[in-house]
C-alpha atoms as a PDB file:
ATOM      1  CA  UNK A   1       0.000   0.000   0.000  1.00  0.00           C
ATOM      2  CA  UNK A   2       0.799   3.772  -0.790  1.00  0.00           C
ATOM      3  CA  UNK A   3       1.108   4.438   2.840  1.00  0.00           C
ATOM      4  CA  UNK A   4       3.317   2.081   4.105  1.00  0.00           C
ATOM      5  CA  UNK A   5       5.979   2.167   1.320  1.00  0.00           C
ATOM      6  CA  UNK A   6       5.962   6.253   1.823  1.00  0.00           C
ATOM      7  CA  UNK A   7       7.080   5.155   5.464  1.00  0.00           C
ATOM      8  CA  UNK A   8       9.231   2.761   4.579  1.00  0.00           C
ATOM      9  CA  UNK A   9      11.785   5.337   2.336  1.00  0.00           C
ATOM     10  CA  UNK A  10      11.443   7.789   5.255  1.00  0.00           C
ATOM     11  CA  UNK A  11      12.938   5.030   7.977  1.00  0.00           C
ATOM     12  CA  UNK A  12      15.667   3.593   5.994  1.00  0.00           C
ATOM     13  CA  UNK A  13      17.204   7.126   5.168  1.00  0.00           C
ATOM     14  CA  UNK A  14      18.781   7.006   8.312  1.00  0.00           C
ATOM     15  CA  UNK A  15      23.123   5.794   7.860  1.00  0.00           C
ATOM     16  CA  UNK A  16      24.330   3.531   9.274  1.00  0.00           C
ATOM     17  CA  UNK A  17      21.252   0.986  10.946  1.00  0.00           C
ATOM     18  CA  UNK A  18      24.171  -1.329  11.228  1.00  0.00           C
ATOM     19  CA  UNK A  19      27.214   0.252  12.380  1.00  0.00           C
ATOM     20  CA  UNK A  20      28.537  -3.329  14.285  1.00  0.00           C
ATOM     21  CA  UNK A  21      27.927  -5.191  11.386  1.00  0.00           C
ATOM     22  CA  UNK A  22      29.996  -2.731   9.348  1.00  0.00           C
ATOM     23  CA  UNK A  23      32.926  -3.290  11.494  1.00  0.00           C
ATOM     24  CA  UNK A  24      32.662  -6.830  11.237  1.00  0.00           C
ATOM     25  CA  UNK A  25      32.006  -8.424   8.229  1.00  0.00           C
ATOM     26  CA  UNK A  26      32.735  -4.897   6.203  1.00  0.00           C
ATOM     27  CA  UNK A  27      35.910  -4.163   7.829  1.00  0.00           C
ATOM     28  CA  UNK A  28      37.251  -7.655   6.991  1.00  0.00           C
ATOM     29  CA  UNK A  29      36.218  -7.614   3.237  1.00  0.00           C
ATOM     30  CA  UNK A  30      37.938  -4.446   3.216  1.00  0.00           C
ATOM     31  CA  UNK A  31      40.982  -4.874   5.241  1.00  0.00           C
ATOM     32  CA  UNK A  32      41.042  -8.140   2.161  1.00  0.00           C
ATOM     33  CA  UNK A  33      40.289  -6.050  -0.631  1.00  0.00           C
ATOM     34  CA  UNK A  34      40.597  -2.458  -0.464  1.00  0.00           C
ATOM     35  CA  UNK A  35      44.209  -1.299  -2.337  1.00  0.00           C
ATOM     36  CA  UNK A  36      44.463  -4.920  -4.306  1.00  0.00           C
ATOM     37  CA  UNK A  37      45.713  -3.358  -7.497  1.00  0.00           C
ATOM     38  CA  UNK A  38      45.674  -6.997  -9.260  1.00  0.00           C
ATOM     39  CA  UNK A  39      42.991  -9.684  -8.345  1.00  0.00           C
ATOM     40  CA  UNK A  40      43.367 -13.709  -9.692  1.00  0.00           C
ATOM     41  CA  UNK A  41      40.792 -16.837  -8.744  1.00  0.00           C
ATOM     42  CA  UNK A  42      43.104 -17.215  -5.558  1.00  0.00           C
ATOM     43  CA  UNK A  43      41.204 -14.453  -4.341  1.00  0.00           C
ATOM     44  CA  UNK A  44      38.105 -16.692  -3.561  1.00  0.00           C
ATOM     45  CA  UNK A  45      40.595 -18.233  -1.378  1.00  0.00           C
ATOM     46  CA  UNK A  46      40.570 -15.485   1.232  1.00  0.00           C
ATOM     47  CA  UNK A  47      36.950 -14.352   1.095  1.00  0.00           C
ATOM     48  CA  UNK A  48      35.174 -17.675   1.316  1.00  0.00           C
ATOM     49  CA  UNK A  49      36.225 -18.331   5.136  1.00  0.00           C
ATOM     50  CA  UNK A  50      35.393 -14.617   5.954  1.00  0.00           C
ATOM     51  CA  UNK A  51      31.926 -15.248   4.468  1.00  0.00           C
ATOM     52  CA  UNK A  52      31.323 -18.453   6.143  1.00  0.00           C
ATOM     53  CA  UNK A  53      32.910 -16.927   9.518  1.00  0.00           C
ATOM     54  CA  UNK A  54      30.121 -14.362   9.120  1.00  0.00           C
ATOM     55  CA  UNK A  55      27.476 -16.811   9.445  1.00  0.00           C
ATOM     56  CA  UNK A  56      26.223 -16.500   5.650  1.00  0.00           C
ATOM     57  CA  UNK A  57      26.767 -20.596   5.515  1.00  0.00           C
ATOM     58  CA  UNK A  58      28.602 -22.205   3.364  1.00  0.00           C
ATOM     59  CA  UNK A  59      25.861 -23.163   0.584  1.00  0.00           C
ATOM     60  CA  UNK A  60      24.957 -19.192  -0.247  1.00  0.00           C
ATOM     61  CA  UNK A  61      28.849 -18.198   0.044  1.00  0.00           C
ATOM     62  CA  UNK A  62      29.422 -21.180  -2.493  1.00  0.00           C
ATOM     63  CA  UNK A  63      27.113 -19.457  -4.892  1.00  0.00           C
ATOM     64  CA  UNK A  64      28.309 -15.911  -4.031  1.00  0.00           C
ATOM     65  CA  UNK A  65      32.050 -17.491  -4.525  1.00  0.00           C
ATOM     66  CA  UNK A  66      30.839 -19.102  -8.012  1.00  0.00           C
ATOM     67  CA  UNK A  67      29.388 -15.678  -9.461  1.00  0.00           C
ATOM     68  CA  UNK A  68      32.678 -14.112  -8.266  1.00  0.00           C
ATOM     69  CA  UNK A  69      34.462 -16.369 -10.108  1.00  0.00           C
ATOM     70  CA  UNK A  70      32.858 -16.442 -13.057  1.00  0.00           C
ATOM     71  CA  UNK A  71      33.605 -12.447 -13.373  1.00  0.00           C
ATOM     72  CA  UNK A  72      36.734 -13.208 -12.446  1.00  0.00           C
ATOM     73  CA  UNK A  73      37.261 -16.222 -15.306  1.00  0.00           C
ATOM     74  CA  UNK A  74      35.890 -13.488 -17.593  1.00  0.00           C
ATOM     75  CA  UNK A  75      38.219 -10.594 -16.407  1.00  0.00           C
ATOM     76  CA  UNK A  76      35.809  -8.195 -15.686  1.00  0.00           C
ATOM     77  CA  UNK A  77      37.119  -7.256 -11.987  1.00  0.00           C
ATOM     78  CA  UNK A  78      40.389  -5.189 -12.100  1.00  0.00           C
ATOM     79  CA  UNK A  79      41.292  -4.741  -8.726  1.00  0.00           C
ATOM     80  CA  UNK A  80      40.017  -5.289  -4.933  1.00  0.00           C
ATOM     81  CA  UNK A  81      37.638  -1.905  -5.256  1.00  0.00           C
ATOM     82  CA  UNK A  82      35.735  -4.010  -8.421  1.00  0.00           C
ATOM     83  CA  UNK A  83      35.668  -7.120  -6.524  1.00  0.00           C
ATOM     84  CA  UNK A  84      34.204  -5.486  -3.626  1.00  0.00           C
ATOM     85  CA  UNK A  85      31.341  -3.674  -5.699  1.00  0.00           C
ATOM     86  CA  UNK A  86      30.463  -6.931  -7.429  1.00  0.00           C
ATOM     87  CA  UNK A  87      30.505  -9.048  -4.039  1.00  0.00           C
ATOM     88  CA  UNK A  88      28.238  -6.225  -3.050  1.00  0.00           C
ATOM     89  CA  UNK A  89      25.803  -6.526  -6.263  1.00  0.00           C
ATOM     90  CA  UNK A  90      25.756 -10.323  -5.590  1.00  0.00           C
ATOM     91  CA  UNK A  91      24.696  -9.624  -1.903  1.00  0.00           C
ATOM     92  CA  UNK A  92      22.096  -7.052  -2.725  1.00  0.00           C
ATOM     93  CA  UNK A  93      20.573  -9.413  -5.480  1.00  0.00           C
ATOM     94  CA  UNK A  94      20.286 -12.459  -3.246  1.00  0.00           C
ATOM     95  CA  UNK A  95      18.095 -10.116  -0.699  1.00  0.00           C
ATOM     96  CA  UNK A  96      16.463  -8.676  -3.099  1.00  0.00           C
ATOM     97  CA  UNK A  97      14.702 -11.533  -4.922  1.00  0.00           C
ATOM     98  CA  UNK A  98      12.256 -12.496  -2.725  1.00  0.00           C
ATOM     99  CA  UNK A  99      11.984  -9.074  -1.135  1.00  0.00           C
ATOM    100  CA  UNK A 100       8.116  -7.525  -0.154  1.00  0.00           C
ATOM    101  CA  UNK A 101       7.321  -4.762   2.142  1.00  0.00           C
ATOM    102  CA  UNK A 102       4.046  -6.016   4.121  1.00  0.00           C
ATOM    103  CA  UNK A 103       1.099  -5.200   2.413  1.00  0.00           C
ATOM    104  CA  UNK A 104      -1.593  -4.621   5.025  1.00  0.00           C
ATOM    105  CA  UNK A 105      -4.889  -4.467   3.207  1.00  0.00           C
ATOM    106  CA  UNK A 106      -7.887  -3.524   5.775  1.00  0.00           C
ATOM    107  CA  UNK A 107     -12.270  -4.369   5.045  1.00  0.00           C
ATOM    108  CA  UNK A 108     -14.532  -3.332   7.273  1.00  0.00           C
ATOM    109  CA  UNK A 109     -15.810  -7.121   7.416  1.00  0.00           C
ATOM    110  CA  UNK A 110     -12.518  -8.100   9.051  1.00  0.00           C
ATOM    111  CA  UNK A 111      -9.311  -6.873  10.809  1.00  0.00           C
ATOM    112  CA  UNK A 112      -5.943  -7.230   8.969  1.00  0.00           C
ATOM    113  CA  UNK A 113      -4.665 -10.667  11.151  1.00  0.00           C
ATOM    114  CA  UNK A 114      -0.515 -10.546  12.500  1.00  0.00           C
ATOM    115  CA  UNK A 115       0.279 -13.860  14.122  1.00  0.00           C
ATOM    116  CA  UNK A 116       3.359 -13.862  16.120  1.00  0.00           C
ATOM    117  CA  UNK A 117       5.981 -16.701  16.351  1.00  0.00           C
ATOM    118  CA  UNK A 118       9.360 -17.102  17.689  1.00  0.00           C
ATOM    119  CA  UNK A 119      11.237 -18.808  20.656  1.00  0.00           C
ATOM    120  CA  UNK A 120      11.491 -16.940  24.091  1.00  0.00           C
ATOM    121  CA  UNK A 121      14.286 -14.458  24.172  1.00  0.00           C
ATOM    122  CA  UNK A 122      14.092 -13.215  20.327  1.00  0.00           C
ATOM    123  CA  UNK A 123      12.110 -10.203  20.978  1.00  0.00           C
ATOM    124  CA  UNK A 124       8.534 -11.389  19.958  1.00  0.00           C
ATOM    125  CA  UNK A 125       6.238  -9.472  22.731  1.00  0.00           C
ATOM    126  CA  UNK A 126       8.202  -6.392  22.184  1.00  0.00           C
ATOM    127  CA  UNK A 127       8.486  -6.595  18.395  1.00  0.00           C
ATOM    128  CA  UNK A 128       4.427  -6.396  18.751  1.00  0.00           C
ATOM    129  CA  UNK A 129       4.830  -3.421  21.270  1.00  0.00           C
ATOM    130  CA  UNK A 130       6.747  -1.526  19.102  1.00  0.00           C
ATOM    131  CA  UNK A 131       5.007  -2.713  15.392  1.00  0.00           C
ATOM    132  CA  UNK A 132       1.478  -2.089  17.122  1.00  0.00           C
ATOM    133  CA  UNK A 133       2.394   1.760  17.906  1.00  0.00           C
ATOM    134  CA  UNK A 134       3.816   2.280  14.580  1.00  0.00           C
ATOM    135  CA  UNK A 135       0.904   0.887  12.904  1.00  0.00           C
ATOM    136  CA  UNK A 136      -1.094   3.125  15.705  1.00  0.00           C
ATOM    137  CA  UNK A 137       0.878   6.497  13.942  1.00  0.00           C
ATOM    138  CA  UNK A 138      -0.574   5.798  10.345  1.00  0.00           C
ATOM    139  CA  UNK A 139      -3.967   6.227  11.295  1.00  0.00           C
ATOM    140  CA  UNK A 140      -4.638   2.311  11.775  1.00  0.00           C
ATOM    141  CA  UNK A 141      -6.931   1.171  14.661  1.00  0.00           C
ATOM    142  CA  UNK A 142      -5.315  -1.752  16.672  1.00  0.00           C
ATOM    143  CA  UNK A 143      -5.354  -4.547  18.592  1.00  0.00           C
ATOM    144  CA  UNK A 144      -3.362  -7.243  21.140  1.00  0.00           C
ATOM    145  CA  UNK A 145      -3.986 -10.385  21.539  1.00  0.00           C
ATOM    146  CA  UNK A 146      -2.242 -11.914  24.602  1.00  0.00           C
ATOM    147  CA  UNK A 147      -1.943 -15.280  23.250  1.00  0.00           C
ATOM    148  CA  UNK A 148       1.277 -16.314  24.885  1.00  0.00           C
ATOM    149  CA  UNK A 149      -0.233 -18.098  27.964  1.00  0.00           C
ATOM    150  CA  UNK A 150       2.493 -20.106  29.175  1.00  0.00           C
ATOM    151  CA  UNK A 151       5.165 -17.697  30.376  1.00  0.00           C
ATOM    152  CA  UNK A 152       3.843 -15.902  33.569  1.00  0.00           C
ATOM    153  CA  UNK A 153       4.984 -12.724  32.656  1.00  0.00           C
ATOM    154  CA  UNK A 154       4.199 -12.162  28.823  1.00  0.00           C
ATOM    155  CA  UNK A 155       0.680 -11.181  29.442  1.00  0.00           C
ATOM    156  CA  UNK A 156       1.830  -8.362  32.076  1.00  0.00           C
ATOM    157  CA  UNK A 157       4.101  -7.731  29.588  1.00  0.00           C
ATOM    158  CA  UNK A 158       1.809  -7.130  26.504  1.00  0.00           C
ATOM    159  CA  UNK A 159      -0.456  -5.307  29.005  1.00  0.00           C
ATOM    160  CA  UNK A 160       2.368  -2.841  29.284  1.00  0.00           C
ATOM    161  CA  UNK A 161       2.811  -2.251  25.936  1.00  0.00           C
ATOM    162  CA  UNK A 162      -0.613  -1.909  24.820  1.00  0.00           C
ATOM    163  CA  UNK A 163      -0.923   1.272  27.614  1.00  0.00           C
ATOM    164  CA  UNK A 164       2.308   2.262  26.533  1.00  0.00           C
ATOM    165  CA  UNK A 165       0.781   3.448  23.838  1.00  0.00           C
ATOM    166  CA  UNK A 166      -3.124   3.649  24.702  1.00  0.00           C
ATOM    167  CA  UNK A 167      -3.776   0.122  22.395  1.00  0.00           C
ATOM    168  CA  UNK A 168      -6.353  -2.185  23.759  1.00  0.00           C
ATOM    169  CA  UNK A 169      -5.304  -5.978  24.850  1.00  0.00           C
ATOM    170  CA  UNK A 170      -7.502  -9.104  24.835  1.00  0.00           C
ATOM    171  CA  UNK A 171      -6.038 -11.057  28.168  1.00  0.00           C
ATOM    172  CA  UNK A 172      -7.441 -14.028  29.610  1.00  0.00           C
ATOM    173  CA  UNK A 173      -5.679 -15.803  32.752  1.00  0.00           C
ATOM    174  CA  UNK A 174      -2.230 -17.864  32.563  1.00  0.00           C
ATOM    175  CA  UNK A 175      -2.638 -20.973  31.396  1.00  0.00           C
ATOM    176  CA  UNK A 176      -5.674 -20.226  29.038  1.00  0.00           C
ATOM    177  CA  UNK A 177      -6.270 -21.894  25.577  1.00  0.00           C
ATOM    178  CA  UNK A 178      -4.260 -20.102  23.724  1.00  0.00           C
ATOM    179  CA  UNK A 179      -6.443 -20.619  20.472  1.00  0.00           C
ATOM    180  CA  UNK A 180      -9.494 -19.605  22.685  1.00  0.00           C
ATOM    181  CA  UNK A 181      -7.770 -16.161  23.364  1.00  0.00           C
ATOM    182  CA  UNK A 182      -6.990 -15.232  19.923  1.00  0.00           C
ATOM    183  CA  UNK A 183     -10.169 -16.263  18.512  1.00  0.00           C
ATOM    184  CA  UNK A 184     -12.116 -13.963  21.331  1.00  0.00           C
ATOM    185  CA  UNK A 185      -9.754 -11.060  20.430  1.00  0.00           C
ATOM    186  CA  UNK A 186     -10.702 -11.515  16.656  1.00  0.00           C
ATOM    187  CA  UNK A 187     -13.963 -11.504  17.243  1.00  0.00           C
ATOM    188  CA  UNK A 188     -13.753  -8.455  19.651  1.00  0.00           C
ATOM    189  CA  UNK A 189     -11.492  -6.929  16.730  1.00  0.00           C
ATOM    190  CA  UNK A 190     -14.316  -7.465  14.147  1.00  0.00           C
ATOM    191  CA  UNK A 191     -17.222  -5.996  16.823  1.00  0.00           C
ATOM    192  CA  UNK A 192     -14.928  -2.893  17.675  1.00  0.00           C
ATOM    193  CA  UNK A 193     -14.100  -2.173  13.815  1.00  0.00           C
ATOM    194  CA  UNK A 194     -10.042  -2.746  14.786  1.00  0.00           C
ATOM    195  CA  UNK A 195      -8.218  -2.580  11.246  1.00  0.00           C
ATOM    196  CA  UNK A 196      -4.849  -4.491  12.582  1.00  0.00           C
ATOM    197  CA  UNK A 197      -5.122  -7.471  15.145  1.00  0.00           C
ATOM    198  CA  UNK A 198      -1.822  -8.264  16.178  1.00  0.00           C
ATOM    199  CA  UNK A 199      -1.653 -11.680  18.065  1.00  0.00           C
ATOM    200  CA  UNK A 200       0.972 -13.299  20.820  1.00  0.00           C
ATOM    201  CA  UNK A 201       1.531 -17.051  20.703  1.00  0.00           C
ATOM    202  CA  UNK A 202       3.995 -18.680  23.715  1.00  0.00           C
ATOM    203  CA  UNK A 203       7.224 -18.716  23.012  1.00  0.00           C
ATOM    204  CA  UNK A 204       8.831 -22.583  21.850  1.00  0.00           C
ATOM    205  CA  UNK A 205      11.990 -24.342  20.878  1.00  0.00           C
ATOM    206  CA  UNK A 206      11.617 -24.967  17.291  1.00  0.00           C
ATOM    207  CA  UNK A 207      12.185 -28.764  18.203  1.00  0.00           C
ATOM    208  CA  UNK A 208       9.221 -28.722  20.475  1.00  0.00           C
ATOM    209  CA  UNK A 209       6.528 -30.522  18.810  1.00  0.00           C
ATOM    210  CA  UNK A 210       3.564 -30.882  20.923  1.00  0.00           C
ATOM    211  CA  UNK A 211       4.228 -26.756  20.686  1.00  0.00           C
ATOM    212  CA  UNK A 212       4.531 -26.520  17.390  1.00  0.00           C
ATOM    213  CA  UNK A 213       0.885 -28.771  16.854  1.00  0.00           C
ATOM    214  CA  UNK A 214      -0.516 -25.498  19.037  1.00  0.00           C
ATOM    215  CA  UNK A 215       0.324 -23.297  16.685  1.00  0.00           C
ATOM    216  CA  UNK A 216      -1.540 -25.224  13.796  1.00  0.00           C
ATOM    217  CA  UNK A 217      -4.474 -25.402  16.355  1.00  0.00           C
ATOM    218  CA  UNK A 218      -3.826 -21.687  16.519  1.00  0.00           C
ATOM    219  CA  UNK A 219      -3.968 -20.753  12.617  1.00  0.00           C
ATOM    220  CA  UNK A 220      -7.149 -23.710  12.274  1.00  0.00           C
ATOM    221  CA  UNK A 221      -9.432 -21.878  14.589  1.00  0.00           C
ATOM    222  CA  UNK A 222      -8.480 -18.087  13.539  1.00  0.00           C
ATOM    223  CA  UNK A 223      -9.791 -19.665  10.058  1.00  0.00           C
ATOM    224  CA  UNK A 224     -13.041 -20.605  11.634  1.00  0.00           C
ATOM    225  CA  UNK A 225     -14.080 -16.790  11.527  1.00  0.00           C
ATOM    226  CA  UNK A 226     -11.476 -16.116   8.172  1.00  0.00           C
ATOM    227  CA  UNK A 227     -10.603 -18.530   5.579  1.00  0.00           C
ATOM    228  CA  UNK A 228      -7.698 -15.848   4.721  1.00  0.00           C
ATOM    229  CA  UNK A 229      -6.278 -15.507   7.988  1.00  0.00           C
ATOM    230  CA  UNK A 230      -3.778 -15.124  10.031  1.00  0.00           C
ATOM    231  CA  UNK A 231      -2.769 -12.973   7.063  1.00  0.00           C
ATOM    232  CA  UNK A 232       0.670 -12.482   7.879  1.00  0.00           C
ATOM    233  CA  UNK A 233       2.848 -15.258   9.928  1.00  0.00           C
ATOM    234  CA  UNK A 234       5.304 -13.324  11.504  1.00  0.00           C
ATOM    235  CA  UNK A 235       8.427 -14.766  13.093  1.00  0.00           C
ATOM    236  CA  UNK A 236      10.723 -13.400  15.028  1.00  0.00           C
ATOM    237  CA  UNK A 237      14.413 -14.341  15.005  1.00  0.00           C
ATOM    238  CA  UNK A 238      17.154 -12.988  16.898  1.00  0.00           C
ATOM    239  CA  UNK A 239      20.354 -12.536  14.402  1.00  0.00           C
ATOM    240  CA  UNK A 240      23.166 -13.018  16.962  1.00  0.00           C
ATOM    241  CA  UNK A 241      22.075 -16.380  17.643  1.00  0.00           C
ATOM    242  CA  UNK A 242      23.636 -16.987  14.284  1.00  0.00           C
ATOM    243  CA  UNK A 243      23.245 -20.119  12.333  1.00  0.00           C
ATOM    244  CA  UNK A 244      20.330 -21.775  14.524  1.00  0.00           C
ATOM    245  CA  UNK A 245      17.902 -18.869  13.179  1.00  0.00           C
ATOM    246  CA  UNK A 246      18.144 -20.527  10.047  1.00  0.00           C
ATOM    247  CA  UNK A 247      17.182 -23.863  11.691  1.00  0.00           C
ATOM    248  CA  UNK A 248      14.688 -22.006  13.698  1.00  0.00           C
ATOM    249  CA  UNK A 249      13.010 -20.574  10.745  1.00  0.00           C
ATOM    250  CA  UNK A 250      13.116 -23.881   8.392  1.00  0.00           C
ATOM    251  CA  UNK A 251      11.146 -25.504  11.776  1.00  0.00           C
ATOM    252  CA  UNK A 252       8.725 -22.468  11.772  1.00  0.00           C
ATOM    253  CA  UNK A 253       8.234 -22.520   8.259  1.00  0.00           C
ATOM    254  CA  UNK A 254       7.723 -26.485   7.906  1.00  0.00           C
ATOM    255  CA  UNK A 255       5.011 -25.602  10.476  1.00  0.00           C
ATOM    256  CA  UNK A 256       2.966 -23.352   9.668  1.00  0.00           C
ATOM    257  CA  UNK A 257       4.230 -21.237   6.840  1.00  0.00           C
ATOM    258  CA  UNK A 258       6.057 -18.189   8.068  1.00  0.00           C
ATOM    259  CA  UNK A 259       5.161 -15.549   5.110  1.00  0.00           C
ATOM    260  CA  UNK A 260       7.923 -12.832   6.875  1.00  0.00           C
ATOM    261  CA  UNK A 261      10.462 -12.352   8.927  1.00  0.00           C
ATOM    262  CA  UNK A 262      11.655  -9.545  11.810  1.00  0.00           C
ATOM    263  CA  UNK A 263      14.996  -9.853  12.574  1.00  0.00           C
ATOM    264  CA  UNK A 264      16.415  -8.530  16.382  1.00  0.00           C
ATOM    265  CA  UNK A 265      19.527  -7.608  17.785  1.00  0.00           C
ATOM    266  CA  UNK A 266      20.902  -6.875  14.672  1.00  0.00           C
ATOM    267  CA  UNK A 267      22.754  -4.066  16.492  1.00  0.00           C
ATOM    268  CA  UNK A 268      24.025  -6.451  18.974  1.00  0.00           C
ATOM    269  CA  UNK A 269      26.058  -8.761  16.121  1.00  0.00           C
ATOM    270  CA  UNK A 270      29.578  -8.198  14.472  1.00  0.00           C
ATOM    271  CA  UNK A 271      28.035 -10.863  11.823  1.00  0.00           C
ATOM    272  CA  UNK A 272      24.158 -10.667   9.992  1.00  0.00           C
ATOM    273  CA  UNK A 273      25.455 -12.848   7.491  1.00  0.00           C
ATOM    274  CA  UNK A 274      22.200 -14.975   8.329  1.00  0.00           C
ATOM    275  CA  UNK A 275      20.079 -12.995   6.577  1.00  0.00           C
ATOM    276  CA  UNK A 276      21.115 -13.977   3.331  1.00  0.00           C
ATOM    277  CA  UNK A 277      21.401 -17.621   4.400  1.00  0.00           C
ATOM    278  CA  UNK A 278      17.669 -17.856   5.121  1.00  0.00           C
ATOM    279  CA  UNK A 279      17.069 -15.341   2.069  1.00  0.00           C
ATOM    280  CA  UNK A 280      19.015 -17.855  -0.423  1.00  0.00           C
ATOM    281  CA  UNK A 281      17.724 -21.001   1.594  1.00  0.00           C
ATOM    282  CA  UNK A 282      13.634 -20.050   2.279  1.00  0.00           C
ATOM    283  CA  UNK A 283      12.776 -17.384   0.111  1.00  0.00           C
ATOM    284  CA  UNK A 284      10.828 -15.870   2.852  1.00  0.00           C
ATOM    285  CA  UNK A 285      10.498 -11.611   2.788  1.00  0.00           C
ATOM    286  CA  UNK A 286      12.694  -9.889   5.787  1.00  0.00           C
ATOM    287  CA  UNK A 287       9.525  -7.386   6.674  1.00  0.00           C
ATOM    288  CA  UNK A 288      10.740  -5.558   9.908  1.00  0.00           C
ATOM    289  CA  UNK A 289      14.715  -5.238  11.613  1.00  0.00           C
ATOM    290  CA  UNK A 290      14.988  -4.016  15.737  1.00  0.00           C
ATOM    291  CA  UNK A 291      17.426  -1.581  16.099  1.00  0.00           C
ATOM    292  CA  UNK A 292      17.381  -0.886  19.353  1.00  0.00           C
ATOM    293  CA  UNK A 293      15.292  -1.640  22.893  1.00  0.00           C
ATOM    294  CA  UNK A 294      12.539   1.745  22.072  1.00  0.00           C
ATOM    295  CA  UNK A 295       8.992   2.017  21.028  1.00  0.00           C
ATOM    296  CA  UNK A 296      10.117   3.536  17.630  1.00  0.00           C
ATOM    297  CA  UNK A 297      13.147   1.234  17.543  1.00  0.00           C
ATOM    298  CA  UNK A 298      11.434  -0.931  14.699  1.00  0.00           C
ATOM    299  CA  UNK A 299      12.062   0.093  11.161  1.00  0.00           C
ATOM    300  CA  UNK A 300      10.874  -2.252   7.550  1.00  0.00           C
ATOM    301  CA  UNK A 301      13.524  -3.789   5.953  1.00  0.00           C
ATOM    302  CA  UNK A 302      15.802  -2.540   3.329  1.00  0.00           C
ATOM    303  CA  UNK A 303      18.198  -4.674   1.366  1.00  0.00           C
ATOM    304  CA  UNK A 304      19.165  -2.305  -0.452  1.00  0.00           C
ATOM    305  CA  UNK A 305      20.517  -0.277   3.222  1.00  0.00           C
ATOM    306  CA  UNK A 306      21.466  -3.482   4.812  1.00  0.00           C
ATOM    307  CA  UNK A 307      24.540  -3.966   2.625  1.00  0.00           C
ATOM    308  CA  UNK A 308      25.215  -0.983   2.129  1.00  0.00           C
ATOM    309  CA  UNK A 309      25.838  -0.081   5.559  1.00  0.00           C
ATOM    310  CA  UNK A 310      27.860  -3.542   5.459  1.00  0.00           C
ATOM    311  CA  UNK A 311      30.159  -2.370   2.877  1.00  0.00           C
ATOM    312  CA  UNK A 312      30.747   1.247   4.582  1.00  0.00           C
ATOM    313  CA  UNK A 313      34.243   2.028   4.251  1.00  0.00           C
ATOM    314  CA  UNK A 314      34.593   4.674   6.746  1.00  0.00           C
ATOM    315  CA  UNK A 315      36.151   2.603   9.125  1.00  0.00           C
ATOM    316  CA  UNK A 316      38.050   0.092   7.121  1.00  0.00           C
ATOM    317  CA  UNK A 317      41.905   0.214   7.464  1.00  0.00           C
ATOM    318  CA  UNK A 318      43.239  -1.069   4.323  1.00  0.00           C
ATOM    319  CA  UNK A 319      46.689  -1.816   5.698  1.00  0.00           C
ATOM    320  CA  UNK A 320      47.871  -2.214   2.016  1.00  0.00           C
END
């Protein structure tokens, strides 16, 4: 929708979202490649383990490696500087091919449905805090659904948010039906004319199967009063846990088919090379990044931003 890809150019102006990364996985391509005056295929040598180090994964730095050296076979890279713009296309491509802002389309015969999944300790409760008070600033009426009955503090915790920002919660005791809460708050959505219903599920090891049966429960009975719905399966992975996001998010996806992804703590990493693993591996759109612990701190995706910010050169020393 217009509005939400206006919003979307304002947040990613800002430089750099990902100053750690920069000096991580950017300051080592550089420190590499920066001042080669004369590149050869033993290049690939040097930047494969840096990729792989980075937590990219060693199938999508294959490919990246295999475009690189085709250019290379073909002579079209001169020198580092060439190497590290193409390495940088590559990157931006990868991200890019699956890539879809969230498109939240609103009727008055039924709120927009945002179901919530993710392990405890990625962020999930306060990714809704912080998604349901942006959504709050465009004019959009909307809702929390406390479906995360099994840790004793996540309803208290939603409750927070929602007056945080003056955004009604549908609660029911610890321990509830999960299902049973979210299908209430959908229905109270509906009655109240709410355009986005953003629902909490408990928190679960992606291994965790009984848990991950729930969830199906979850989506069956939100289809009772939808067919459509949940419209958007939202999970929630935290990027410094590195390589088991990906396994996190091919367990989530198996399950109930994850249609985006908001990735957290990607200001607490040196790496972020995950992203393009589970971009090359699933296919599934990055919608939202955390950049920090405030209400605003929640900004959509950009690939285009992401690497550039990882290919910043204002801190690279060359050394060459």
């Amino acid at each position: 929708m217009k509005w939400f890809k206006r919003n979307q150019e304002e947040d990613t102006s800002k430089k750099p979202l990902f100053k750690r990364i920069q000096q991580g996985l950017g300051k080592t391509l550089g420190r590499v490649l920066l001042g080669k005056k004369t590149v050869d295929a033993s290049l690939i040598e040097e930047l494969e383990p840096i990729l792989i180090s980075a937590d990219i994964g060693i199938p999508t730095t294959s490919k990246l490696m295999g475009q690189l050296s085709e250019r290379l076979s073909r002579k079209e890279l001169g020198d580092g500087e060439a190497v590290l713009q193409a390495l940088k296309q590559d990157m931006q491509a990868l991200l890019l091919q699956n890539q879809a802002p969230l498109d939240i389309e609103t009727t008055p015969q039924s709120p927009f449905v945002l179901l919530m999944v993710g392990i405890n300790g990625a962020g999930k409760t306060t990714t809704m805090g912080k998604l349901a008070k942006r959504y709050q600033s465009m004019g959009k009426k909307v809702m929390l659904a406390a479906g995360d009955t099994f840790r004793a503090a996540a309803v208290e915790q939603l409750k927070a948010w929602g007056e945080r920002s003056d955004i009604p919660v549908i609660a029911q005791q610890t321990g509830a039906d999960s299902a049973s809460v979210i299908f209430d708050a959908f229905q109270a959505a509906k009655a109240r004319g709410v355009d986005i219903l953003i629902a909490d599920t408990a928190g679960r090891l992606h291994t965790q199967g009984n848990l991950m049966e729930e969830l199906k429960k979850v989506k069956r009975v939100i289809q009772k009063l939808d067919a459509d719905a949940p419209h958007e399966v939202m999970l929630v992975l935290d990027a410094s846990i590195g390589q088991n996001a990906l396994n996190q998010a091919r367990q989530f996806h198996d399950a109930v088919n994850v249609t985006g992804i908001t990735m957290t703590k990607l200001d607490g990493t040196a790496k972020g090379g995950i992203l393009f693993a589970i971009a090359d591996e699933l296919g599934i759109p990055f919608r939202y990044i955390g950049t920090g612990e405030g209400i605003d701190d929640v900004t959509p995706f950009s690939p285009e931003q992401f690497v550039e910010d990882i290919f910043l050169h204002d801190t690279v020393q060359t050394g060459e």
